[in-house]
Protein backbone atom coordinates (compact mmCIF):
# COMPACT_ATOMS: atom_id res chain seq x y z
CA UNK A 1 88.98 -55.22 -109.54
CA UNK A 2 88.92 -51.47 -110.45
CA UNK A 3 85.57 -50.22 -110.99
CA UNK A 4 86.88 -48.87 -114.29
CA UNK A 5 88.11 -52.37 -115.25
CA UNK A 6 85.07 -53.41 -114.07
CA UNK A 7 82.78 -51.24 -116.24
CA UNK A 8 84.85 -51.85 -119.49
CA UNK A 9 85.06 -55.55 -119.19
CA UNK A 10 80.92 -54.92 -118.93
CA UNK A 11 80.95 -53.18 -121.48
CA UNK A 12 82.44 -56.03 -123.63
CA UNK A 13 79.37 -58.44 -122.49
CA UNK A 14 76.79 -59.41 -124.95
CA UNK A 15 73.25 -59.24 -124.07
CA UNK A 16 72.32 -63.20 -124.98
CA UNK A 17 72.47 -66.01 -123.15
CA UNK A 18 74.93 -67.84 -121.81
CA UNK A 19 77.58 -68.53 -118.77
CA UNK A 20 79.98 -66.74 -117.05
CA UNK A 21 83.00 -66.95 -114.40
CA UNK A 22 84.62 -65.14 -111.91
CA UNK A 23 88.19 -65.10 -111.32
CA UNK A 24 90.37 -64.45 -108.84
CA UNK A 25 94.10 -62.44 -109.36
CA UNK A 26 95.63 -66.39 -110.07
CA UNK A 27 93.73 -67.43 -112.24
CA UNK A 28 91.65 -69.62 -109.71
CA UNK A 29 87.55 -70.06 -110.42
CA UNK A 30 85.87 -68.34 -108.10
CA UNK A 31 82.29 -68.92 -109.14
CA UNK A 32 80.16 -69.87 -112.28
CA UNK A 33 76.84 -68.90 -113.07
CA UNK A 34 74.22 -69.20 -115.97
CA UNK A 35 72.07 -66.03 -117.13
CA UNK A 36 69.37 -64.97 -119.92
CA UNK A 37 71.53 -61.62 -120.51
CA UNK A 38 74.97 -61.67 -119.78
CA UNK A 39 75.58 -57.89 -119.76
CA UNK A 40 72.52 -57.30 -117.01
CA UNK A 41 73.39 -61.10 -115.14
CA UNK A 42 77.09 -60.09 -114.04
CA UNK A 43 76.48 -56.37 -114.10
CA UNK A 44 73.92 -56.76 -111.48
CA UNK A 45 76.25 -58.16 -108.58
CA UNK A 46 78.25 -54.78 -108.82
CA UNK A 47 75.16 -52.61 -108.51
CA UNK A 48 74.81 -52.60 -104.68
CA UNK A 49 74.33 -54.06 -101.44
CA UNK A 50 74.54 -57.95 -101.57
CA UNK A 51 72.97 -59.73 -98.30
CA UNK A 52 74.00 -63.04 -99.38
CA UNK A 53 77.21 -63.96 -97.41
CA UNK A 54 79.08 -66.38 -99.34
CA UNK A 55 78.37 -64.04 -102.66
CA UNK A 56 79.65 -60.71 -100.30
CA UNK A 57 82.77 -62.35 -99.46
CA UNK A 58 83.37 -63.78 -103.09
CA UNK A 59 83.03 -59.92 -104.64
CA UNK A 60 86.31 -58.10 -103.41
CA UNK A 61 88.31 -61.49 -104.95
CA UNK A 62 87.04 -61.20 -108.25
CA UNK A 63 90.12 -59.65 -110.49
CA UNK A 64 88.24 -60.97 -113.81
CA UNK A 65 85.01 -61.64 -116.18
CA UNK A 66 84.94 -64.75 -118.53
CA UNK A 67 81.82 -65.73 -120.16
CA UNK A 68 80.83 -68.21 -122.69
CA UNK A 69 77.63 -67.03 -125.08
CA UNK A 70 74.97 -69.86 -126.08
CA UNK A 71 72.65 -70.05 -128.69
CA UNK A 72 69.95 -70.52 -125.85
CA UNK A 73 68.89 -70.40 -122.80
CA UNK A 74 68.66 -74.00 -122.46
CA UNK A 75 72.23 -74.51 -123.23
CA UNK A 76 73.25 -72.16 -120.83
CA UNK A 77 71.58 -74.12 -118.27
CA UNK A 78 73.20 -77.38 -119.31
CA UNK A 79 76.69 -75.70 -119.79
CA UNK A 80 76.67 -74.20 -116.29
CA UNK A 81 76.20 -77.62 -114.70
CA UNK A 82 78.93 -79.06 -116.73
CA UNK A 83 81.23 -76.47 -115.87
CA UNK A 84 80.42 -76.68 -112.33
CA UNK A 85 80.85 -80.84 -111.98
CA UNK A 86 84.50 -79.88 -113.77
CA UNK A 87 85.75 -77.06 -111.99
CA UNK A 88 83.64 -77.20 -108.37
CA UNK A 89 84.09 -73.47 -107.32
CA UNK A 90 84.44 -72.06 -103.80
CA UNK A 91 81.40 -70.15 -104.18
CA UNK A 92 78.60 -72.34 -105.77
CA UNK A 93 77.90 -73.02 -102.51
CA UNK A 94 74.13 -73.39 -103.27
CA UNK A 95 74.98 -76.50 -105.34
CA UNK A 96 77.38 -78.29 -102.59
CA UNK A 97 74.66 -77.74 -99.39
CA UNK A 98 71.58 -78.38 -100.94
CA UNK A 99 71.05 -82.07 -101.14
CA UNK A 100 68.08 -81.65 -103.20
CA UNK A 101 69.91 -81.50 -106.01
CA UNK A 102 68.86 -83.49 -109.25
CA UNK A 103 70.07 -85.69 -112.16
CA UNK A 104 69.34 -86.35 -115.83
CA UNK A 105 69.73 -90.34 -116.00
CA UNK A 106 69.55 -92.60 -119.39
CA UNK A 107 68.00 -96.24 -118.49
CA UNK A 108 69.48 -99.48 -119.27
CA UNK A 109 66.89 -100.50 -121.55
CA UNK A 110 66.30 -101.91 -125.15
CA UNK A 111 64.37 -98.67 -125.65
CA UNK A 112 66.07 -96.43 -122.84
CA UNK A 113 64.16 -93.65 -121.10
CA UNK A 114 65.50 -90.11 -120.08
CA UNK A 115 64.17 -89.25 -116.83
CA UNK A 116 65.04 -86.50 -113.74
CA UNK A 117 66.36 -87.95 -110.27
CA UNK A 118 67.12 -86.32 -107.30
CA UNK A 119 70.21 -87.09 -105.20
CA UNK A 120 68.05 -88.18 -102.51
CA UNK A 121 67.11 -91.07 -104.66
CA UNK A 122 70.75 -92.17 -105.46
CA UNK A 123 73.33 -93.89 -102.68
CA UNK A 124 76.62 -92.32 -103.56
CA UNK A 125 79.17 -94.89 -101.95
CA UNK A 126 83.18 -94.28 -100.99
CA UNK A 127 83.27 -90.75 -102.79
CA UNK A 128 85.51 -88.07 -102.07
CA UNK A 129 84.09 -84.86 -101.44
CA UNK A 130 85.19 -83.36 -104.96
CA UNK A 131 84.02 -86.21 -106.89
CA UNK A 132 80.47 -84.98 -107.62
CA UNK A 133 78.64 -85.96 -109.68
CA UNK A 134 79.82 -89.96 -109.28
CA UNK A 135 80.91 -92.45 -111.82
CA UNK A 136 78.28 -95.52 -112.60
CA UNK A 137 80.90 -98.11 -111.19
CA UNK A 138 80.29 -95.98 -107.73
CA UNK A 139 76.46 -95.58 -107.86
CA UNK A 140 73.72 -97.70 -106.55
CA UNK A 141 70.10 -97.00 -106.49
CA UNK A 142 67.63 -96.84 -103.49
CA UNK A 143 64.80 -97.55 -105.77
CA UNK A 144 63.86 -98.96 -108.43
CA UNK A 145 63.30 -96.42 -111.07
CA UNK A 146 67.35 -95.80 -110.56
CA UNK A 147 68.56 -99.24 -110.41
CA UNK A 148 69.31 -99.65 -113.79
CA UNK A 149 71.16 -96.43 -115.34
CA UNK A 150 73.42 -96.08 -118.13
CA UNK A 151 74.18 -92.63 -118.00
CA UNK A 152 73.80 -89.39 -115.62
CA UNK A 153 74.13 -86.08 -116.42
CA UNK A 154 74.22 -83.01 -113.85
CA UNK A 155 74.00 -81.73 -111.17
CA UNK A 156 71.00 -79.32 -111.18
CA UNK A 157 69.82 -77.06 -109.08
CA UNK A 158 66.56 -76.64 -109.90
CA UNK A 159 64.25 -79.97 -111.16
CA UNK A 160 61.74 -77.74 -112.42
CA UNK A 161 64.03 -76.20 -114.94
CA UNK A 162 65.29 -79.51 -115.93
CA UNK A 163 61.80 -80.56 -116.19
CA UNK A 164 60.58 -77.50 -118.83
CA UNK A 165 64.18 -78.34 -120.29
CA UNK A 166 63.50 -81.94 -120.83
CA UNK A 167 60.07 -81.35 -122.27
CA UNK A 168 61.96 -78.93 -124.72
CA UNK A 169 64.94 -81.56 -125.59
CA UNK A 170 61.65 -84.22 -126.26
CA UNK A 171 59.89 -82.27 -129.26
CA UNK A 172 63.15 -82.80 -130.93
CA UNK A 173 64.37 -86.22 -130.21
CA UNK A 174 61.23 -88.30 -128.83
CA UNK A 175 61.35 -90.92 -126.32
CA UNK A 176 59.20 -93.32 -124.74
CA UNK A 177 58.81 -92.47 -121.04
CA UNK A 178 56.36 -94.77 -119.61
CA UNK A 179 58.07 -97.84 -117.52
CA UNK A 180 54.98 -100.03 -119.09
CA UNK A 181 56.17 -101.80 -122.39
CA UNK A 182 53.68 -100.42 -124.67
CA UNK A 183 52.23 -97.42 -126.37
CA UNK A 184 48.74 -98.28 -125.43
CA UNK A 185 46.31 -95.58 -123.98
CA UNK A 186 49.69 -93.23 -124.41
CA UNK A 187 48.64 -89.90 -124.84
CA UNK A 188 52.63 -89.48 -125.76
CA UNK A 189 52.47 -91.64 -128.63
CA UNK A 190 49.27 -90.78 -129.61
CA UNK A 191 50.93 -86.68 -130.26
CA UNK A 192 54.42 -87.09 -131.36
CA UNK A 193 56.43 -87.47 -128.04
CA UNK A 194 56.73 -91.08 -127.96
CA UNK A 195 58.14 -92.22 -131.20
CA UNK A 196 56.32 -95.72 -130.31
CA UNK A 197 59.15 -98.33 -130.06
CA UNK A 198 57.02 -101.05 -128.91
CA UNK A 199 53.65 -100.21 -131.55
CA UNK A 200 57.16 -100.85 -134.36
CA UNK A 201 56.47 -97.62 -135.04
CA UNK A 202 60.37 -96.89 -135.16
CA UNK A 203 63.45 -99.32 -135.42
CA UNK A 204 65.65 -99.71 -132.32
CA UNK A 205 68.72 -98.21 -133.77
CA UNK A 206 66.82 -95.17 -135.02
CA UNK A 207 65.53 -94.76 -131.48
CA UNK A 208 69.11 -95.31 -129.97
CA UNK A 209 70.13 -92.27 -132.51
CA UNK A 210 66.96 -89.94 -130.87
CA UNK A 211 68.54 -91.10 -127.18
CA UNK A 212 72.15 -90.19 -128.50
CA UNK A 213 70.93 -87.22 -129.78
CA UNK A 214 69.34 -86.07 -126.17
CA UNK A 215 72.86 -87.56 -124.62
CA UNK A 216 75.03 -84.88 -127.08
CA UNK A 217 72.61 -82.20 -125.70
CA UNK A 218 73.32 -82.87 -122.34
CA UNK A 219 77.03 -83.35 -122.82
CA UNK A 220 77.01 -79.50 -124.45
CA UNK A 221 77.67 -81.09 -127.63
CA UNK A 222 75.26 -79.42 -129.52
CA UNK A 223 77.14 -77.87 -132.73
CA UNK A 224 78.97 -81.13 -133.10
CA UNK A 225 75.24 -83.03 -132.94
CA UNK A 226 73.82 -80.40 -135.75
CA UNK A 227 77.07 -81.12 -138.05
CA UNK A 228 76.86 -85.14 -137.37
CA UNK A 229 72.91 -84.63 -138.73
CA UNK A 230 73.62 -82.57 -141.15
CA UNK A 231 75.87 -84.74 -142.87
CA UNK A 232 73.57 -87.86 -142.14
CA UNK A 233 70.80 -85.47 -144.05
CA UNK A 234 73.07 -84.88 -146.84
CA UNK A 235 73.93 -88.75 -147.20
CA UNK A 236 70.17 -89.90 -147.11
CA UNK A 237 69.37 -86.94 -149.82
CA UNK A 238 71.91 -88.66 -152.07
CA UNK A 239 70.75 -92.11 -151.54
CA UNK A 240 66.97 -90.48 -152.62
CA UNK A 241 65.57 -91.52 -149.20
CA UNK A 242 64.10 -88.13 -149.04
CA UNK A 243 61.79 -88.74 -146.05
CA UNK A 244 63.99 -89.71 -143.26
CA UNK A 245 66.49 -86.38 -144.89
CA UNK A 246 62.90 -84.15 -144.20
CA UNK A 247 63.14 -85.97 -140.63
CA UNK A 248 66.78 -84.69 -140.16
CA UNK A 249 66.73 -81.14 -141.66
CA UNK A 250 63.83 -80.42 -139.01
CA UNK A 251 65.46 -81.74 -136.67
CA UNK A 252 68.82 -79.18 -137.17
CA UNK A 253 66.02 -76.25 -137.75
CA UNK A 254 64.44 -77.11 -134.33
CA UNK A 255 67.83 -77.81 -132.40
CA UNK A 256 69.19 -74.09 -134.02
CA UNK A 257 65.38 -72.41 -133.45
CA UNK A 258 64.92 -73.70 -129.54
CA UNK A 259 62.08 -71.85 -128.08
CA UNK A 260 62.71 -72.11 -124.59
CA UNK A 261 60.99 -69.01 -123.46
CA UNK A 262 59.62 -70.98 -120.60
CA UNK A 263 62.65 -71.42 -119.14
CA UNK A 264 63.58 -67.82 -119.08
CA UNK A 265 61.65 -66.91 -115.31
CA UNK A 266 62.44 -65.37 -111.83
CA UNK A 267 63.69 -69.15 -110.64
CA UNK A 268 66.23 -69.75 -113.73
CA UNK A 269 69.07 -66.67 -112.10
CA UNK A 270 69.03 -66.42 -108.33
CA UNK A 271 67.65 -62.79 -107.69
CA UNK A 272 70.65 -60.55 -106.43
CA UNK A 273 69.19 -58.93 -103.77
CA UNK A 274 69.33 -54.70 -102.81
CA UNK A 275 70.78 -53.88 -106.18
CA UNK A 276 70.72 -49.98 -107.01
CA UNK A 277 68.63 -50.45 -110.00
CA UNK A 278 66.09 -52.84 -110.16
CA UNK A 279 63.48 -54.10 -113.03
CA UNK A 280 61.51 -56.14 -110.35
CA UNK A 281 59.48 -52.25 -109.54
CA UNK A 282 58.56 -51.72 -113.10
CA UNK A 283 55.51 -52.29 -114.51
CA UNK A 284 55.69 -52.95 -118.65
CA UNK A 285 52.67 -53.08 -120.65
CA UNK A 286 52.57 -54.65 -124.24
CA UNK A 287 50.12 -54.22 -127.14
CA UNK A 288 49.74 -56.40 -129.86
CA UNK A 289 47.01 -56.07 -133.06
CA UNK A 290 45.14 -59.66 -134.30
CA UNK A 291 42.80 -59.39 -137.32
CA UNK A 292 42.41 -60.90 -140.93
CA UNK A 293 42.26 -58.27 -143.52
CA UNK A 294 40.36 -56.15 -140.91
CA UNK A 295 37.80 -58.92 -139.87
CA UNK A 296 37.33 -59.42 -136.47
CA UNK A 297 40.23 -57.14 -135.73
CA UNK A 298 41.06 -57.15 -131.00
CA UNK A 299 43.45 -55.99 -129.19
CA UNK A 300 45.39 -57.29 -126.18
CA UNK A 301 47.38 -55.68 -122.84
CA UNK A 302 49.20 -57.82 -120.87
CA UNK A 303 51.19 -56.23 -118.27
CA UNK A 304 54.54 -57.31 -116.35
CA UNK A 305 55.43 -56.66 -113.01
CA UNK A 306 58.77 -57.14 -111.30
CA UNK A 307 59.65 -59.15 -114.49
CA UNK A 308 56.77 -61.37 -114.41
CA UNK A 309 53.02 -61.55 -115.96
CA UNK A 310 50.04 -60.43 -114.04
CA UNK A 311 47.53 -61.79 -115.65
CA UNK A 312 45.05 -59.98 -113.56
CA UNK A 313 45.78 -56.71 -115.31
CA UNK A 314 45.63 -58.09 -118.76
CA UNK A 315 42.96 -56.64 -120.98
CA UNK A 316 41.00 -57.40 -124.13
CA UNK A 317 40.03 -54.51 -126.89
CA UNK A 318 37.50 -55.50 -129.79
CA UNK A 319 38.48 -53.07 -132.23
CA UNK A 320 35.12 -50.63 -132.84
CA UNK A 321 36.15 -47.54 -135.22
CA UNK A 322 38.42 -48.68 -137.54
CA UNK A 323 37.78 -51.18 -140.51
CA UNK A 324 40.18 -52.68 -143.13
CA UNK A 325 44.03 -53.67 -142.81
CA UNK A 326 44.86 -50.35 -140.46
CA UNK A 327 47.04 -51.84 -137.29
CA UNK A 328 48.57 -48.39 -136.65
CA UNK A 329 44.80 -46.89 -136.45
CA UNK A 330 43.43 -49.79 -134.38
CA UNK A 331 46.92 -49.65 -131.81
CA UNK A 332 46.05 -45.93 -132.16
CA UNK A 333 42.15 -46.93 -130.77
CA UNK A 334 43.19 -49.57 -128.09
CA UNK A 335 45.74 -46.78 -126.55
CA UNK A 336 42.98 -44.04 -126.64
CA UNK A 337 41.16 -46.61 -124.77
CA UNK A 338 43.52 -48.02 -122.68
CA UNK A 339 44.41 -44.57 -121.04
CA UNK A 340 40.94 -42.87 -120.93
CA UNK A 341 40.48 -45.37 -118.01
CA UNK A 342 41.62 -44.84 -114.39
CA UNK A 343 43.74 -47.99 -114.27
CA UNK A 344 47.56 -48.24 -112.50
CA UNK A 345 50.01 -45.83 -115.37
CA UNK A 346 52.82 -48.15 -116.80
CA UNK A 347 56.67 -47.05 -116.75
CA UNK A 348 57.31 -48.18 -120.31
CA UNK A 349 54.94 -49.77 -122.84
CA UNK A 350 55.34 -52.18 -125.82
CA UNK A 351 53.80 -52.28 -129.02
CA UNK A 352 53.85 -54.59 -131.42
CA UNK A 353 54.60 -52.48 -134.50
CA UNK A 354 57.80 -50.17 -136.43
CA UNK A 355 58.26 -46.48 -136.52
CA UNK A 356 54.56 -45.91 -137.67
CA UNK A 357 53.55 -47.28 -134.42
CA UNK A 358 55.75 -45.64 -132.94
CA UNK A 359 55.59 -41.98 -133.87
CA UNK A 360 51.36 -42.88 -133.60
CA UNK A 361 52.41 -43.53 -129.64
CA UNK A 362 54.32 -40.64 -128.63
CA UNK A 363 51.98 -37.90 -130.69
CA UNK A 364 48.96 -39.08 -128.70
CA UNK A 365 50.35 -40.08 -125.53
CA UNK A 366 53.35 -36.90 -124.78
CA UNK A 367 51.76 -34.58 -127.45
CA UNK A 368 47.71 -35.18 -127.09
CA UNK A 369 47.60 -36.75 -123.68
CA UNK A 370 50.47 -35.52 -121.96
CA UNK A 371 51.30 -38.57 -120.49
CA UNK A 372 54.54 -39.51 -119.24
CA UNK A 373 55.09 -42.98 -120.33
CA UNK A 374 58.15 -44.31 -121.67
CA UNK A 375 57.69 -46.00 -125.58
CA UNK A 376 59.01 -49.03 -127.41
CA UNK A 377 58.29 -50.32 -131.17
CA UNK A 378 58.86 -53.63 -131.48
CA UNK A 379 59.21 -55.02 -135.35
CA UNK A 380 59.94 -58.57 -135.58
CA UNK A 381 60.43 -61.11 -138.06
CA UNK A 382 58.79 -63.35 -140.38
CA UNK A 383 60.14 -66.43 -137.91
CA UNK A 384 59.14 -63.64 -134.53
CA UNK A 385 62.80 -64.34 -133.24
CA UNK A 386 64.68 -61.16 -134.47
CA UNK A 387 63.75 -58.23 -132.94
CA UNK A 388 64.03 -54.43 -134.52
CA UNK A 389 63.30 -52.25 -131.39
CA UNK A 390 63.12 -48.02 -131.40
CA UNK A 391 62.06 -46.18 -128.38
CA UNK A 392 60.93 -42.56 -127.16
CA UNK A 393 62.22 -41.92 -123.84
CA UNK A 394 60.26 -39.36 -121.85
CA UNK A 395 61.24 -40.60 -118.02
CA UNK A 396 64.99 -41.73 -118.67
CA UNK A 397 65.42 -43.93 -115.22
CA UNK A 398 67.58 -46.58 -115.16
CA UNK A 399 65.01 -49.80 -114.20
CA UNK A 400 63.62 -48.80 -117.67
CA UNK A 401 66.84 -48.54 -119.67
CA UNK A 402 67.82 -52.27 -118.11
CA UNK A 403 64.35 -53.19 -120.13
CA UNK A 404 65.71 -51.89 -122.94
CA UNK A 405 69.07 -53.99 -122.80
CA UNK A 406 67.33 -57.20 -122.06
CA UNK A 407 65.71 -58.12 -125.51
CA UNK A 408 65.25 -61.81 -123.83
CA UNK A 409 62.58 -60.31 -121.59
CA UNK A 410 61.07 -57.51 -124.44
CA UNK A 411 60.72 -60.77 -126.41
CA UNK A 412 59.05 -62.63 -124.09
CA UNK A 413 56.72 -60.04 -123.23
CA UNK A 414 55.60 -59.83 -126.69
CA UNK A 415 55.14 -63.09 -127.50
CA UNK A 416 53.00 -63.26 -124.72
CA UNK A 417 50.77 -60.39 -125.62
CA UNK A 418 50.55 -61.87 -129.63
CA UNK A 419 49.35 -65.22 -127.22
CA UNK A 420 47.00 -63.08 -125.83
CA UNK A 421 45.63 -61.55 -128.70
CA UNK A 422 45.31 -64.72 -131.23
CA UNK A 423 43.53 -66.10 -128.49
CA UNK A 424 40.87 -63.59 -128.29
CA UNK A 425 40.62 -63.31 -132.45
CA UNK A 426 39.95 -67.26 -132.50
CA UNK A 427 37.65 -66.83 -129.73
CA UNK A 428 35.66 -64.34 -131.80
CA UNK A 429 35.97 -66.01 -135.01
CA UNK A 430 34.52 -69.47 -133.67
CA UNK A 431 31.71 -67.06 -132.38
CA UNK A 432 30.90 -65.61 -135.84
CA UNK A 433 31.32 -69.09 -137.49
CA UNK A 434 28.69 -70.77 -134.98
CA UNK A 435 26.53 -67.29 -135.42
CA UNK A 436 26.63 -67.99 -139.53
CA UNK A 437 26.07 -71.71 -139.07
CA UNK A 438 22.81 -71.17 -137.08
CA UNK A 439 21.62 -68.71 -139.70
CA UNK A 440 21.97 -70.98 -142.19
């Protein structure tokens, strides 16, 4: 493909979630992969040098871009697998040679479970090479935890994704997990994962709709799952059975609202390797305020490196010179702080704040300080999932503009420094409350 092809059909890419596919000049899949920003995922194999052979050799074919967005990250991992078991590409060769590979499987059981098996664990019998993943009437089961499926679902590449997946999938539709029948000593049951089938805490068929639920997920069904509840919800609210309505309304927030930051890491896109421009050197460091109408107001750092948290350069800030409801004046203290120490200079940092922030930043860190360190605002919303971002570039290299495309990773960074923060404010606050109590 042209390179000016190339960088217009990038150009067209949407920096969300989702899937995309290589072509060849016929038409023919070359490969299919899953990424937390589209635009920066498939922009990054034409960037440079790649040392992995089978991808090298795949490049020169590729004639075209498709892509697929998702809502999430989570259903860009399920959607990749499901396009890979249909269409088996040349180059997914990772998925073909490594035998490792795992399974979602639904029990055959009154109250079925939903549990992660690798292939290791399953005896495929007479298949064809291109009939991965196999069909029930072909499987049999080593041991006994997979004797008795009634569904699988995959493959996966990775069981720890598909284990931070499942635990996602479970807050919405709850499952019993245990093999024991009974929700004694079950820690599950005891904090809303199990839904308790066998304390009667939940009738069989409204268990077998949480299980069908999880099943719809899996299949990439998930618009078609929110309208089937949604009209459920709608029939219950006209019947007055206003509880079990609550039950399904929550359930469409949650499955339209997925937080599935934890699957967003340096394991869920395989790292292309030697690429011109690369995020992995840049160190980010956020800022976030916590306080209660000025009471027991702290700051927090947390700093990223190569796209990950290193939590041994996070720092804590109890807020000394400023009093009242004044987060611009207390980011504006924590900075001051921050850089009057001789610790490792950022490339870019984050604040958690609008323009006021913002302008506060760049006249006491270019202007005062005469520091050159690239700034970001970062205003978000009531529900902390829309993100309003302004900058002030002072170093203009490219690691730190691909930052400023990926609003998956500003977001996560954030949300981990208002972690960070809250943390430290609760700390101090149960502090002052056992101080008062003593007093008393």
């Amino acid at each position: 493909m042209e390179m000016s092809k190339i960088k217009e059909k990038l150009n067209k890419l949407p920096t969300a979630p989702g899937v995309y596919i290589f072509r060849d000049e016929a038409g023919k899949i070359l490969y299919i992969g899953k990424a937390t920003n589209l635009r920066n995922r498939v922009a990054s194999y034409f960037r440079g040098t790649e040392t992995r052979n089978h991808i090298e050799a795949m490049m020169p074919k590729v004639a075209d871009i498709k892509f697929f967005q998702t809502d999430s990250v989570l259903e860009a991992l399920i959607l990749e697998s499901n396009l890979i078991k249909k269409h088996q590409p040349k180059y997914n060769i990772d998925l073909k040679d490594d035998k490792s590979f795992s399974y979602f499987v639904v029990t055959k059981e009154k109250f079925p479970r939903i549990t992660i098996l690798r292939a290791t664990d399953l005896d495929f019998k007479n298949l064809k090479a291109k009939s991965y993943p196999p069909r029930l009437a072909e499987m049999t089961a080593h041991r006994r935890e997979a004797g008795n499926l009634k569904a699988v679902f995959g493959p996966y590449t990775s069981k720890k994704q598909m284990e931070i997946a499942l635990k996602i999938i479970r807050k919405i539709f709850p499952f019993h997990s245990n093999r024991q029948e009974t929700e004694k000593g079950c820690l599950d049951f005891q904090i809303g994962l199990c839904p308790g089938p066998y304390a009667g805490a939940i009738s069989e068929k409204d268990y077998q709709k949480n299980i069908h639920g999880i099943r719809m997920i899996l299949e990439g069904k998930k618009k078609s799952l929110v309208k089937k509840l949604e009209k459920e919800m709608q029939a219950l609210a006209k019947k007055h059975e206003f509880e079990k309505a609550a039950d399904l309304r929550n359930k469409v927030f949650a499955l339209n609202h997925i937080h599935d930051i934890a699957l967003i890491s340096k394991d869920f896109e395989p790292k292309i390797l030697n690429t011109k421009y690369e995020i992995q050197n840049t160190r980010i460091e956020a800022y976030d305020i916590s306080n209660i109408s000025g009471t027991n107001a702290v700051g927090s750092m947390v700093v990223f490196e190569g796209g990950e948290p290193n939590k041994k350069e996070y720092r804590k800030f109890k807020i000394k010179t400023i009093s009242g409801s004044d987060d611009v004046g207390m980011m504006r203290e924590v900075l001051a702080r921050r850089f009057g120490n001789n610790w490792t200079m950022p490339d870019l940092i984050l604040l958690d704040g609008g323009v006021g922030h913002l302008n506060m930043a760049e006249k006491l860190l270019h202007e005062e300080l005469g520091l050159a360190v690239n700034i970001g605002a970062v205003a978000k919303g009531r529900e902390r999932n829309k993100l309003d971002l302004r900058f002030k570039i002072y170093d203009p290299r490219n690691e730190v503009k691909e930052v400023f495309n990926d609003k998956n990773l500003i977001k996560r960074i954030m949300d981990e420094a208002h972690r960070f923060a809250i943390g430290y404010h609760r700390k101090l606050g149960r502090k002052d409350f056992i101080l008062t109590k003593r007093q008393k």
